[in-house]
N, C-alpha and C. Protein backbone atom coordinates (compact mmCIF):
# COMPACT_ATOMS: atom_id res chain seq x y z
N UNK A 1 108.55 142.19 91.94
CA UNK A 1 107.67 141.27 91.19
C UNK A 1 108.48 140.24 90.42
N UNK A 2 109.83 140.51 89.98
CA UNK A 2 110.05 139.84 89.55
C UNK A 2 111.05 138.40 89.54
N UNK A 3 111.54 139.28 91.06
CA UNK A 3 111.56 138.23 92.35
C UNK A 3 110.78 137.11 92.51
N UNK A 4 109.44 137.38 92.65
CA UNK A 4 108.25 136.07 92.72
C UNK A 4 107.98 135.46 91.94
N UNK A 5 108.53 136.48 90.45
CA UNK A 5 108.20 135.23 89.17
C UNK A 5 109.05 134.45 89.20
N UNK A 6 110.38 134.79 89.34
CA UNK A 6 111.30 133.77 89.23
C UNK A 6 111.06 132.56 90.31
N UNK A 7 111.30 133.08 91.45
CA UNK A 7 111.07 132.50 92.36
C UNK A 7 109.91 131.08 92.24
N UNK A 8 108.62 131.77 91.75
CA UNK A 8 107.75 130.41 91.84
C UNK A 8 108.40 129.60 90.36
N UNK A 9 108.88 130.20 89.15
CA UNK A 9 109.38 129.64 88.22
C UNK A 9 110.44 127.97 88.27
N UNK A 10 110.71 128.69 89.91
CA UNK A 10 111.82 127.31 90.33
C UNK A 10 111.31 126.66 90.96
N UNK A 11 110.30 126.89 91.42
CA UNK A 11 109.21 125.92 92.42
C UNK A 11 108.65 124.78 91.51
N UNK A 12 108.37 125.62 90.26
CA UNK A 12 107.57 124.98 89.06
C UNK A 12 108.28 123.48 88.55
N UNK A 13 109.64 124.47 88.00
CA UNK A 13 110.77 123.07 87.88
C UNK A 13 110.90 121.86 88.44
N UNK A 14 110.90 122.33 89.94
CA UNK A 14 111.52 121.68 90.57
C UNK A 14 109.91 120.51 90.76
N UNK A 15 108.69 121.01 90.80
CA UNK A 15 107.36 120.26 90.89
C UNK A 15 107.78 119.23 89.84
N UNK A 16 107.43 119.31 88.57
CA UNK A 16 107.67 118.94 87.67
C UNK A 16 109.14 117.83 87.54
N UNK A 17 109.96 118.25 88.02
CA UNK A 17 111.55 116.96 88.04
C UNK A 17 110.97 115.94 88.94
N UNK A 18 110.40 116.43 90.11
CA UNK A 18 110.11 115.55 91.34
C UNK A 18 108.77 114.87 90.80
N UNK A 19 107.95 115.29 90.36
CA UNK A 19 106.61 114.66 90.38
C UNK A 19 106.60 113.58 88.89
N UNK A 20 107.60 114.04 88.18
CA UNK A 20 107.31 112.59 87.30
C UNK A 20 107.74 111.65 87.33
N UNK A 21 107.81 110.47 86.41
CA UNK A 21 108.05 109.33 87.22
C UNK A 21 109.88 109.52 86.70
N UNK A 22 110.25 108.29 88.02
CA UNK A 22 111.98 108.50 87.84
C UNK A 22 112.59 107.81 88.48
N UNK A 23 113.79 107.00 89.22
CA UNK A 23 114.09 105.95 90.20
C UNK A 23 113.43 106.09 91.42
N UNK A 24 113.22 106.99 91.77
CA UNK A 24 113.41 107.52 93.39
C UNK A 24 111.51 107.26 93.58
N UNK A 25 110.42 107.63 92.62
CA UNK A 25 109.11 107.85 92.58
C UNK A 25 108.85 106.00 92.63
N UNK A 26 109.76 105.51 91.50
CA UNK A 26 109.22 104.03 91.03
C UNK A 26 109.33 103.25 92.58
N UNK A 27 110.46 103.19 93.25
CA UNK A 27 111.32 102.71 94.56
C UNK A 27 109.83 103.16 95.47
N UNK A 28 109.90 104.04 95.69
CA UNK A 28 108.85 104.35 96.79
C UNK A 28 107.65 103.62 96.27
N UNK A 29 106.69 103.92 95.08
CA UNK A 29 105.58 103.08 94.74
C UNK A 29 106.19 101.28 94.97
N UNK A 30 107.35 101.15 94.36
CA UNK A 30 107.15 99.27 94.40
C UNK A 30 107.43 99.34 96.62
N UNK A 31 108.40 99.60 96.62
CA UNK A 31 108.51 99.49 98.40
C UNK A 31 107.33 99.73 98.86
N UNK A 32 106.14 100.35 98.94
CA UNK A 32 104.75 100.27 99.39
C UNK A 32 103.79 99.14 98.42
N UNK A 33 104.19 99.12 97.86
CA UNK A 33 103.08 97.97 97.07
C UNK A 33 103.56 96.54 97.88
N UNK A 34 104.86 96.75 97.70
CA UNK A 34 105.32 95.30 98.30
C UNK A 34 105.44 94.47 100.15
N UNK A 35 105.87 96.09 101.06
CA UNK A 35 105.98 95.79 102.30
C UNK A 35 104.78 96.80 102.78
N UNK A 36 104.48 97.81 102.34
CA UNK A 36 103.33 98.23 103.15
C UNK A 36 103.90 99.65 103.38
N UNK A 37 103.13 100.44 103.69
CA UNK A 37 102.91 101.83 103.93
C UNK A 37 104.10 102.47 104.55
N UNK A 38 104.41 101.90 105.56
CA UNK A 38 105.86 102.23 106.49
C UNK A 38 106.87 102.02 105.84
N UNK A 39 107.12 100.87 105.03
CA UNK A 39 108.08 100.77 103.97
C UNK A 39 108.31 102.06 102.99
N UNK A 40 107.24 102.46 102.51
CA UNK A 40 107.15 103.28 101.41
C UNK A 40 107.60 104.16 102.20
N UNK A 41 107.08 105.01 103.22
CA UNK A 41 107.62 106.09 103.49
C UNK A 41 109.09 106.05 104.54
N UNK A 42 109.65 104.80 104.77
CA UNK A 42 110.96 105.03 105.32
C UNK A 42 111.96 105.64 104.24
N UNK A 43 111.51 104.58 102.68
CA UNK A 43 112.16 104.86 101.76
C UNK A 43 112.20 106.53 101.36
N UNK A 44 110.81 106.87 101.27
CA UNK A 44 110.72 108.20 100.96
C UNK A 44 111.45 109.06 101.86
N UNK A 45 111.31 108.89 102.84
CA UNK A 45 112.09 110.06 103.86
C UNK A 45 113.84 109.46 103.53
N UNK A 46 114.54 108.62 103.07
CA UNK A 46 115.54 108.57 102.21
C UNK A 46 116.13 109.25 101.47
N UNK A 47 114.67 108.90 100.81
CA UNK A 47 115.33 109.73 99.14
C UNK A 47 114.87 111.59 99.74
N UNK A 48 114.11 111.91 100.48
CA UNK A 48 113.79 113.13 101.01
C UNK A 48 115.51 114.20 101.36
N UNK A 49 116.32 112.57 102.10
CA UNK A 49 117.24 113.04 102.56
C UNK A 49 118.19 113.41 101.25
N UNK A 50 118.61 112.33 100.69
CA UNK A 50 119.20 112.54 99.41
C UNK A 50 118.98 114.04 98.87
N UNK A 51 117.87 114.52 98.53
CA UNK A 51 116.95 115.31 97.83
C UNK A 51 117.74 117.04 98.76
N UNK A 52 117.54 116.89 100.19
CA UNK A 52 118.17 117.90 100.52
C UNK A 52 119.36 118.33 100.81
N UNK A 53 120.26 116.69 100.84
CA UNK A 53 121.84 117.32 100.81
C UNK A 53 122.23 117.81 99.07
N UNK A 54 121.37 117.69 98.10
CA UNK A 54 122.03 118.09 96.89
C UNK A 54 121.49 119.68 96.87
N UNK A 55 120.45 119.71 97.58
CA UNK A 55 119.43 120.88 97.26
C UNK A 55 120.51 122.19 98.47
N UNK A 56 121.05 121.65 99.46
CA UNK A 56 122.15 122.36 100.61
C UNK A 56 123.38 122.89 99.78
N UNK A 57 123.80 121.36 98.91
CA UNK A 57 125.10 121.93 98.18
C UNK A 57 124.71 122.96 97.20
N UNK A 58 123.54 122.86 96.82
CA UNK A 58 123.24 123.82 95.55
C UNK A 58 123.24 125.01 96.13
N UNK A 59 122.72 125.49 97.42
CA UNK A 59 122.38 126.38 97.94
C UNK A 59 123.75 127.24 98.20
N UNK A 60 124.90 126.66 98.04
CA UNK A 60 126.16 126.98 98.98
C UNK A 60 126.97 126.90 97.86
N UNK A 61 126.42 126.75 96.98
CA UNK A 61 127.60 127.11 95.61
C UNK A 61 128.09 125.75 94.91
N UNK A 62 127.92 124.31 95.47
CA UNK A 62 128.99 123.34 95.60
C UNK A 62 128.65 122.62 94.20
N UNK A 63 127.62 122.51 94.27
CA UNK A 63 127.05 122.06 93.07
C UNK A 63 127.00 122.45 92.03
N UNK A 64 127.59 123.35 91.57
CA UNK A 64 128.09 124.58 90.54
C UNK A 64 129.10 123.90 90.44
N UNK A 65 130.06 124.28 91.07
CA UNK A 65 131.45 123.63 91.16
C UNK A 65 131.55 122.55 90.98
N UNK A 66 130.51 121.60 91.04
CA UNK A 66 131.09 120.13 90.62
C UNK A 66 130.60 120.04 89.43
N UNK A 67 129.53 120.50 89.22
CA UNK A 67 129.11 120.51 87.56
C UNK A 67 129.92 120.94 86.77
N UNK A 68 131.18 121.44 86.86
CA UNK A 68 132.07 121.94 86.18
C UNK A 68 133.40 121.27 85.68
N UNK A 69 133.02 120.06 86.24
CA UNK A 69 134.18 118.81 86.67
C UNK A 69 133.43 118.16 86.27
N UNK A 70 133.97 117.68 84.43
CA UNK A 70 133.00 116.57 83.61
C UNK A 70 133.47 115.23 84.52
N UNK A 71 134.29 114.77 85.14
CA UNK A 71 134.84 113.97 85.45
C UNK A 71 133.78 113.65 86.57
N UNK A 72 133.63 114.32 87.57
CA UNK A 72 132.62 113.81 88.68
C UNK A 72 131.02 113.79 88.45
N UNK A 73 130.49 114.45 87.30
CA UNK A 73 129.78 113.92 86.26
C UNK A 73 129.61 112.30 86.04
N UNK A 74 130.38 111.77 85.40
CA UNK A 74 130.98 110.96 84.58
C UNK A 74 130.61 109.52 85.67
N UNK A 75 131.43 109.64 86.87
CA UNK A 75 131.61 108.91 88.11
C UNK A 75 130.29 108.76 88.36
N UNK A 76 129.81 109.82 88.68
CA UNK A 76 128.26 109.77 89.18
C UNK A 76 127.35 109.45 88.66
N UNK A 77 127.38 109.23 87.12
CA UNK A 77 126.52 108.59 86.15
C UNK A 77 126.59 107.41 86.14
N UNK A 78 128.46 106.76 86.42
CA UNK A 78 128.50 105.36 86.60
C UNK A 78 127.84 104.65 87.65
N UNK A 79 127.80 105.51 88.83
CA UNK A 79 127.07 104.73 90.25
C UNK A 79 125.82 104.77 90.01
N UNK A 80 125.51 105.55 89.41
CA UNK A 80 124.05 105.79 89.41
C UNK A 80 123.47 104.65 88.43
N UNK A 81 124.57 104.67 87.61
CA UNK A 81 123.84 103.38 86.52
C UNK A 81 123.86 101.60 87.51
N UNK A 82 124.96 101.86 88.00
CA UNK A 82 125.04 100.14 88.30
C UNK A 82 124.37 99.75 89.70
N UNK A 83 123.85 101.41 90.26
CA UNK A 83 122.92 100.87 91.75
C UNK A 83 121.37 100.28 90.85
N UNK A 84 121.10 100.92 89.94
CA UNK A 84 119.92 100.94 89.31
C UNK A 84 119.88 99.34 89.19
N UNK A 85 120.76 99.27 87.97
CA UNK A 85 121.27 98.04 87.62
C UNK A 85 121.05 96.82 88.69
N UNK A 86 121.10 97.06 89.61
CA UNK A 86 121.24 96.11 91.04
C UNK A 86 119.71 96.07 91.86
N UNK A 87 119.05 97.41 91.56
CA UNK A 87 117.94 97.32 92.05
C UNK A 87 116.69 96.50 90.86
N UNK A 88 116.76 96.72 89.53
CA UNK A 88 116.49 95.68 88.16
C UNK A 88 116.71 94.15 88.80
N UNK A 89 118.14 93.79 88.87
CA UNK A 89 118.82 92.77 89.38
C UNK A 89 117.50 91.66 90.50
N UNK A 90 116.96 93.13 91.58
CA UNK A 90 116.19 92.83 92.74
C UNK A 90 115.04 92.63 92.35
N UNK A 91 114.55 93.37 91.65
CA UNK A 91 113.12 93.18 91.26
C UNK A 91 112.85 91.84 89.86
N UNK A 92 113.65 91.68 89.58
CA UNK A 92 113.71 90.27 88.21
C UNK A 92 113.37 89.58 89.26
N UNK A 93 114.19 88.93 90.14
CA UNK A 93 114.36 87.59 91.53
C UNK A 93 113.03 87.83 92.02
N UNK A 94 112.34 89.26 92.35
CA UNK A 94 110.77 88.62 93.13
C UNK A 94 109.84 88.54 91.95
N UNK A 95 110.02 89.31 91.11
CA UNK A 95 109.34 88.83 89.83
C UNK A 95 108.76 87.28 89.49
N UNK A 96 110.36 86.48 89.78
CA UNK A 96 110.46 85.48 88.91
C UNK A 96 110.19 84.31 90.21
N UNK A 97 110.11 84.68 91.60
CA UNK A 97 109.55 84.30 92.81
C UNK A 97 108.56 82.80 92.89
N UNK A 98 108.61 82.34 93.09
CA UNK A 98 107.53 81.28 93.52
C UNK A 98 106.45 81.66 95.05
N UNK A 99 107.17 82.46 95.61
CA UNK A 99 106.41 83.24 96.33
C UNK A 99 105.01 83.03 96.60
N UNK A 100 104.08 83.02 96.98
CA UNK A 100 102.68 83.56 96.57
C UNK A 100 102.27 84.89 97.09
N UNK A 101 101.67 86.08 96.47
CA UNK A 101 101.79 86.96 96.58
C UNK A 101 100.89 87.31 97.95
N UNK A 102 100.18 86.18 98.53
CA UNK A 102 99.73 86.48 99.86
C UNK A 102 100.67 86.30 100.80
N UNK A 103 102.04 85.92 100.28
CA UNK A 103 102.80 86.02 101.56
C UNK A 103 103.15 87.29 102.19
N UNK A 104 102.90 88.25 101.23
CA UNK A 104 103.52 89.11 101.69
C UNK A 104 102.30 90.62 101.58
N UNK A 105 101.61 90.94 102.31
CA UNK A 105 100.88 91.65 102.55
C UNK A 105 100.75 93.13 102.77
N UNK A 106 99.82 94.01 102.02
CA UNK A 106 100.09 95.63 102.20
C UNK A 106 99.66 96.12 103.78
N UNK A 107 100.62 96.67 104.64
CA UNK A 107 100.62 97.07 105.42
C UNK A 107 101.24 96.67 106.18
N UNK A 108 102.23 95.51 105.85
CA UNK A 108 103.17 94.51 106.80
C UNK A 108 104.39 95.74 106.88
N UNK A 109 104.55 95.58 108.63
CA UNK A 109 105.91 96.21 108.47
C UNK A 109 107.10 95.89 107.98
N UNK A 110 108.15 96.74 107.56
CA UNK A 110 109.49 96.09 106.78
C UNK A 110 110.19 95.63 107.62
N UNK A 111 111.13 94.52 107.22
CA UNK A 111 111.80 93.71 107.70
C UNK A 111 113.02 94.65 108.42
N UNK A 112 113.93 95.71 107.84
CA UNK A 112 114.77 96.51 107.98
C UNK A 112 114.58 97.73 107.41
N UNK A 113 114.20 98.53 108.74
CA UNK A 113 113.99 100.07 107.85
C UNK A 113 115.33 100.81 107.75
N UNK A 114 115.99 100.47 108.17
CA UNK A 114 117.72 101.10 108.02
C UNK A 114 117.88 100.80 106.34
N UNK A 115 117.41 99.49 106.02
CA UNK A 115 117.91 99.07 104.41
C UNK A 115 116.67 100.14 103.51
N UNK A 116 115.89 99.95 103.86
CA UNK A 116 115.44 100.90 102.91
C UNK A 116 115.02 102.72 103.10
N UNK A 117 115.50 102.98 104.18
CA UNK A 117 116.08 104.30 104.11
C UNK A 117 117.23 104.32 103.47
N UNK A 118 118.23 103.85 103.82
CA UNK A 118 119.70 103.66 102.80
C UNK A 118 119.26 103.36 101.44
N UNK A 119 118.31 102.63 101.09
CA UNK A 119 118.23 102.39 99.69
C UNK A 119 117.91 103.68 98.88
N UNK A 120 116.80 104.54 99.48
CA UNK A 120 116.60 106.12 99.31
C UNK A 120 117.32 106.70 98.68
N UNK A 121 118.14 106.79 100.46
CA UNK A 121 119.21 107.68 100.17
C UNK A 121 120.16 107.50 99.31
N UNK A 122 120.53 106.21 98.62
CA UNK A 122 121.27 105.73 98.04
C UNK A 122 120.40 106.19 96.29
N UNK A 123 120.07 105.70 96.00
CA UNK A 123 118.78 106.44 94.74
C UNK A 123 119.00 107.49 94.63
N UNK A 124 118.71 108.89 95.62
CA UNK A 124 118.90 109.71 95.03
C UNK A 124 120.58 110.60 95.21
N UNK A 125 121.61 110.21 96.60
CA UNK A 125 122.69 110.78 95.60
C UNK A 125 123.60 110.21 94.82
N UNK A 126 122.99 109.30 93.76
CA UNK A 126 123.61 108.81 92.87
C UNK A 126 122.80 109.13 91.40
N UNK A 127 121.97 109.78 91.93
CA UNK A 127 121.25 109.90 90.47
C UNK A 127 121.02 111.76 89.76
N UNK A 128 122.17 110.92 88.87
CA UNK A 128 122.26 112.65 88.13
C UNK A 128 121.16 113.59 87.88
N UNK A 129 120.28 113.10 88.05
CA UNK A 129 119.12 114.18 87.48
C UNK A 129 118.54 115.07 88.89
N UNK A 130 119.20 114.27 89.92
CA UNK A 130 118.62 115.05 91.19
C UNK A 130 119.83 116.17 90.88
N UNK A 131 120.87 115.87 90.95
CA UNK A 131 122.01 117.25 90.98
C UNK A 131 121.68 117.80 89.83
N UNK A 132 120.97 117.68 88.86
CA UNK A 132 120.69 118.49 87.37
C UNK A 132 119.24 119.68 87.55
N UNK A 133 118.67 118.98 88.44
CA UNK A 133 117.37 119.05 88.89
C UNK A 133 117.55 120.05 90.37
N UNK A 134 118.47 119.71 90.69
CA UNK A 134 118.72 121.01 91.87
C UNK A 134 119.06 122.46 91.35
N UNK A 135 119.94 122.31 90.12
CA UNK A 135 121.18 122.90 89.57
C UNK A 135 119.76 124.11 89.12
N UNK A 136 119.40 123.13 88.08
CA UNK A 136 117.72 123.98 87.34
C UNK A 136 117.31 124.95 87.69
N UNK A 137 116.70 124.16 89.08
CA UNK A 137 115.57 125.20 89.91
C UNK A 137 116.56 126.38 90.32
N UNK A 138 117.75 126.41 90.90
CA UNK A 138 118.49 127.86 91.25
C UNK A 138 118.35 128.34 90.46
N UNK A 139 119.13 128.09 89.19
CA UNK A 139 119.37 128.99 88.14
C UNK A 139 117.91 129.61 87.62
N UNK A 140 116.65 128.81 87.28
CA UNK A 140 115.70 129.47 87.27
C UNK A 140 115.01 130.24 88.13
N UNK A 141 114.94 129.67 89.58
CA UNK A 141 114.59 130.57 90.58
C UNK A 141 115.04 131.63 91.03
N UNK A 142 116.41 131.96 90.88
CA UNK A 142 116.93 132.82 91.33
C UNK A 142 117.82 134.07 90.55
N UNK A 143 117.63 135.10 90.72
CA UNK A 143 118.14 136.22 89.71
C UNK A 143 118.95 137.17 90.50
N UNK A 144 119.67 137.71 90.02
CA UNK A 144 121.08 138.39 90.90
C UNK A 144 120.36 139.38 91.68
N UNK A 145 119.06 139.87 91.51
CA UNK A 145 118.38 140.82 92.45
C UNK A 145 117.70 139.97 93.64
N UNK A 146 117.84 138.73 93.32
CA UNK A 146 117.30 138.10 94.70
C UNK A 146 118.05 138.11 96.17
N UNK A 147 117.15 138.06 97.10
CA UNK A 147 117.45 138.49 98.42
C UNK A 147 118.63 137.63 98.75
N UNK A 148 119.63 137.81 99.87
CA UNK A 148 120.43 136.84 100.17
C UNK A 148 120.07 135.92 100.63
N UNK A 149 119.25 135.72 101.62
CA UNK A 149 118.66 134.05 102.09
C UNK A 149 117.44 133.48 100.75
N UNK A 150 117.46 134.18 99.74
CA UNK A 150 116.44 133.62 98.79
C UNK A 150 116.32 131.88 98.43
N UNK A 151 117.87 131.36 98.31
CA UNK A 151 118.17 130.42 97.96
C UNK A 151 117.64 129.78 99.25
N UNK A 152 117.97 129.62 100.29
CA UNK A 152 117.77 128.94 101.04
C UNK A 152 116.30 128.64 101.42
N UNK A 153 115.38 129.88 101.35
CA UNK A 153 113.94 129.85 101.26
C UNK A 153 113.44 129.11 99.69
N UNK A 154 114.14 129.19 98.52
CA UNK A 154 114.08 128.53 97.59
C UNK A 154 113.97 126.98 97.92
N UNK A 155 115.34 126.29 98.56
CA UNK A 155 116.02 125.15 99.15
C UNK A 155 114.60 124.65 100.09
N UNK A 156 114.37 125.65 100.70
CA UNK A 156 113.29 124.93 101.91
C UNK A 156 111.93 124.38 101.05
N UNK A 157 111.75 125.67 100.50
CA UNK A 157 110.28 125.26 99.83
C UNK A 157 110.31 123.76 98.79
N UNK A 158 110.90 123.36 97.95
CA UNK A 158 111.50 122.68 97.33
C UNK A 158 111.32 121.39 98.30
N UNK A 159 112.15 121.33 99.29
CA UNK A 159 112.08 120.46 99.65
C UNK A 159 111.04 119.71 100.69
N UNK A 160 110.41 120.69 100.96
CA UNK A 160 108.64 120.35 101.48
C UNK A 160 107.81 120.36 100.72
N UNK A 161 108.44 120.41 99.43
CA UNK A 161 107.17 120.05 98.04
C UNK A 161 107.43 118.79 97.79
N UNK A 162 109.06 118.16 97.89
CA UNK A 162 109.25 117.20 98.16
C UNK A 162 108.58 116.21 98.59
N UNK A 163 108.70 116.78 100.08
CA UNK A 163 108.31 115.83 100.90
C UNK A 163 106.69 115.10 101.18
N UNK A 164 106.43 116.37 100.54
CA UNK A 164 104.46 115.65 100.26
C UNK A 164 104.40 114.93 98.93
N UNK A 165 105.28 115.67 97.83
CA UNK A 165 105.11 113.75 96.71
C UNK A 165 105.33 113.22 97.60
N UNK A 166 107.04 112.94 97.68
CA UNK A 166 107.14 110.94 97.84
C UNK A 166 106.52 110.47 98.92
N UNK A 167 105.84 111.68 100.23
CA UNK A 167 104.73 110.67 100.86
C UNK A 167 103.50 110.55 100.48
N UNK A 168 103.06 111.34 99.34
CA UNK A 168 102.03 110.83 98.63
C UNK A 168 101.96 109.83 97.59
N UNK A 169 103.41 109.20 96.79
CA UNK A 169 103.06 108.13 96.64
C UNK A 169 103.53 107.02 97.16
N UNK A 170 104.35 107.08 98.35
CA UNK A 170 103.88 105.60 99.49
C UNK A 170 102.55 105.66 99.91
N UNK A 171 102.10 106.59 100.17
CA UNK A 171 100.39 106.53 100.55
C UNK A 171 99.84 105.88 100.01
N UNK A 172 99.86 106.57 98.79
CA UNK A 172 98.67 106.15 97.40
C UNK A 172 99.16 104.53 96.91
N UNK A 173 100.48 103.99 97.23
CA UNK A 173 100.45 103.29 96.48
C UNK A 173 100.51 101.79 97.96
N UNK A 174 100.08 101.97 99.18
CA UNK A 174 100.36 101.23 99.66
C UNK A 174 98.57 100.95 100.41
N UNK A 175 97.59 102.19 99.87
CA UNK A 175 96.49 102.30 100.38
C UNK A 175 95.83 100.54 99.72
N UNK A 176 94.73 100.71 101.00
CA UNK A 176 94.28 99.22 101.55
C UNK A 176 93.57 98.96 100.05
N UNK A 177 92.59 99.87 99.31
CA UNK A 177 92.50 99.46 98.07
C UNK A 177 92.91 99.35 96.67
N UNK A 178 94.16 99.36 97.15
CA UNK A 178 94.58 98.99 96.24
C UNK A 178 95.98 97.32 96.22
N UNK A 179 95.04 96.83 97.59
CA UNK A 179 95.68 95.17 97.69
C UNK A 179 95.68 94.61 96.44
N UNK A 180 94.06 94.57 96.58
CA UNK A 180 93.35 93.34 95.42
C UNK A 180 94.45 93.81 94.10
N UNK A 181 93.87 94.86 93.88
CA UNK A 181 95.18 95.18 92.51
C UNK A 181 96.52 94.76 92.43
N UNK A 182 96.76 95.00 93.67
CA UNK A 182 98.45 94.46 93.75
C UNK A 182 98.76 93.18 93.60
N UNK A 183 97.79 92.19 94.62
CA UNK A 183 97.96 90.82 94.58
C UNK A 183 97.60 90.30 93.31
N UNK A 184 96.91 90.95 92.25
CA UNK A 184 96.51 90.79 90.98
C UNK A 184 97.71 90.82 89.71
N UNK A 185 98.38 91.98 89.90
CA UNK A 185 99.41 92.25 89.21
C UNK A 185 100.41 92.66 89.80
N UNK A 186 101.03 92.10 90.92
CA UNK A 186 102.50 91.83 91.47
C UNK A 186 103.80 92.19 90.74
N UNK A 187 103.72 90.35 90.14
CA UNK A 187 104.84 89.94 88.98
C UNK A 187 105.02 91.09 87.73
N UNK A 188 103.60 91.51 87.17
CA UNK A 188 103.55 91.92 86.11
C UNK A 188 104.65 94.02 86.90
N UNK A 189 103.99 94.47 88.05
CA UNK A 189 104.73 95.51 87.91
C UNK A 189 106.27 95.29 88.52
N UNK A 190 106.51 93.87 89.15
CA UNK A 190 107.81 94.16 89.69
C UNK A 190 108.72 94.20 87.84
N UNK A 191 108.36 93.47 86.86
CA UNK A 191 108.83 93.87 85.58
C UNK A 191 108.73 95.04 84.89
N UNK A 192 107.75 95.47 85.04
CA UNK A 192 107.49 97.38 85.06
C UNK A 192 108.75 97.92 85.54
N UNK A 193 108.89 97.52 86.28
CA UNK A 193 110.27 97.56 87.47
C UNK A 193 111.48 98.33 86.79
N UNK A 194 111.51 96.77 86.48
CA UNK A 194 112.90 95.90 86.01
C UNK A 194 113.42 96.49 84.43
N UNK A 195 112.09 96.93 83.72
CA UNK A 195 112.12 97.79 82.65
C UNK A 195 112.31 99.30 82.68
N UNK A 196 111.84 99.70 83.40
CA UNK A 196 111.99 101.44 83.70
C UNK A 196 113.99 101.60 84.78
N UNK A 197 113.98 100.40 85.33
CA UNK A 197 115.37 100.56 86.40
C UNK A 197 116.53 100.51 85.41
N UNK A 198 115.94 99.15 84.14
CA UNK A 198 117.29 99.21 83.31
C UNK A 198 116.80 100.56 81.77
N UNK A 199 116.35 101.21 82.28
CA UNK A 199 116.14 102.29 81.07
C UNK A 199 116.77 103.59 81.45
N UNK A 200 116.42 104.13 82.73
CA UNK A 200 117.29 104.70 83.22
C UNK A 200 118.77 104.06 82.87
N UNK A 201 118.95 103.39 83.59
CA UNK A 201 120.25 102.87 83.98
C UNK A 201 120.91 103.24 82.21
N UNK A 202 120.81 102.64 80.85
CA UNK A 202 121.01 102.58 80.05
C UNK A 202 120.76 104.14 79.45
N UNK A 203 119.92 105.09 80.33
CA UNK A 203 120.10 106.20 79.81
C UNK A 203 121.25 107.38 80.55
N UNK A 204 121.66 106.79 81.60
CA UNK A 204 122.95 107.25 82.44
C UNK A 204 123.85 106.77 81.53
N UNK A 205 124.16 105.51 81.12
CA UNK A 205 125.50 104.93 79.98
C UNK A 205 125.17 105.93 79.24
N UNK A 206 124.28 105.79 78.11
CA UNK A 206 124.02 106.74 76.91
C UNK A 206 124.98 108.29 77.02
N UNK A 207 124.39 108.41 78.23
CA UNK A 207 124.81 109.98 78.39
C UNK A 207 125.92 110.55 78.63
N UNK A 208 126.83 108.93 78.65
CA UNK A 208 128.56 109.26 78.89
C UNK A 208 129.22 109.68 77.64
N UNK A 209 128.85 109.46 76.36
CA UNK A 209 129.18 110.07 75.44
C UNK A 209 129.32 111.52 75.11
């Protein structure tokens, strides 16, 4: 029994890290608001990927081990701050666009789905809270009486809880009614953006202290 408590205990965590908002959630909602449904979820299956090579290393010890090395910490807070930084950078420029927001339509396919799968994947292994957020759920999920493949059934579940957020919010955020809204307030969320990308970002600096 107390196997299963733990066990769903890390499921819980791990719901909760993934389901609130964070780089990887914001990226997928603006990439579907902006190119359309396929966009959103190339990105998502990205960051999906991201999501399970940290969730593999955790599984295999590795991620222990690097958490132990303030130094690769440190590194990883820096990338993580200045990709952010760059994606802020991206969203100011369509923000500040002359554009008209009918140019660009929900459900249009993306221009390059290689770039925004890489962008994903790029989001999440650079962003400390996914390796903090992997780290979590073991240590809560798992207790020295747990089975030997536990982790890995831990690892799996996790990451097919995953995988229904971030394709639930490219869905949700690329669905047909919610154009009018978008073409309504565009500008106003690519600054939503641009504010949450450099808050993070400034809360990765913060945290080098």
């Amino acid at each position: 029994m107390t196997e299963f408590s733990t066990f769903f205990a890390g499921l819980l965590v791990y719901l909760v890290g993934t389901a609130s908002p964070g780089p990887a959630n914001l990226s997928i909602a603006n990439a579907a608001m902006n190119y359309g449904r396929k966009a959103g979820l190339v990105l998502a299956s990205g960051v999906i990927s991201g999501s399970l090579c940290w969730g593999v290393m955790t599984g295999i010890g590795v991620s222990a081990l690097l958490a132990s090395h303030p130094a690769f910490i440190f590194w990883l807070k820096i990338a993580g701050a200045v990709y952010l930084l760059w994606l802020g950078y991206k969203a100011l420029r369509r923000a500040l666009s002359n554009t008209p927001p009918s140019a660009k339509k929900v459900g249009e396919a993306p221009a390059n789905s290689l770039g925004f799968y890489l962008q994903g994947l790029g989001i999440h292994l650079t962003n400390p809270k996914a390796v903090l957020t992997w780290f979590t759920v073991t240590s809560v999920g798992l207790s020295a009486s747990s089975p030997k493949g536990g982790v890995f059934l831990l690892v799996g579940s996790c990451a097919l809880m995953g995988m229904a957020i971030f394709c639930l919010y490219a869905v949700a955020f690329s669905a047909r009614s919610a154009e009018a809204f978008f073409l309504r307030t565009r500008r106003g969320f690519d600054l939503l953006c641009v504010f949450f990308y450099l808050l993070f970002a400034l809360g990765f600096i913060v945290s080098l202290r």
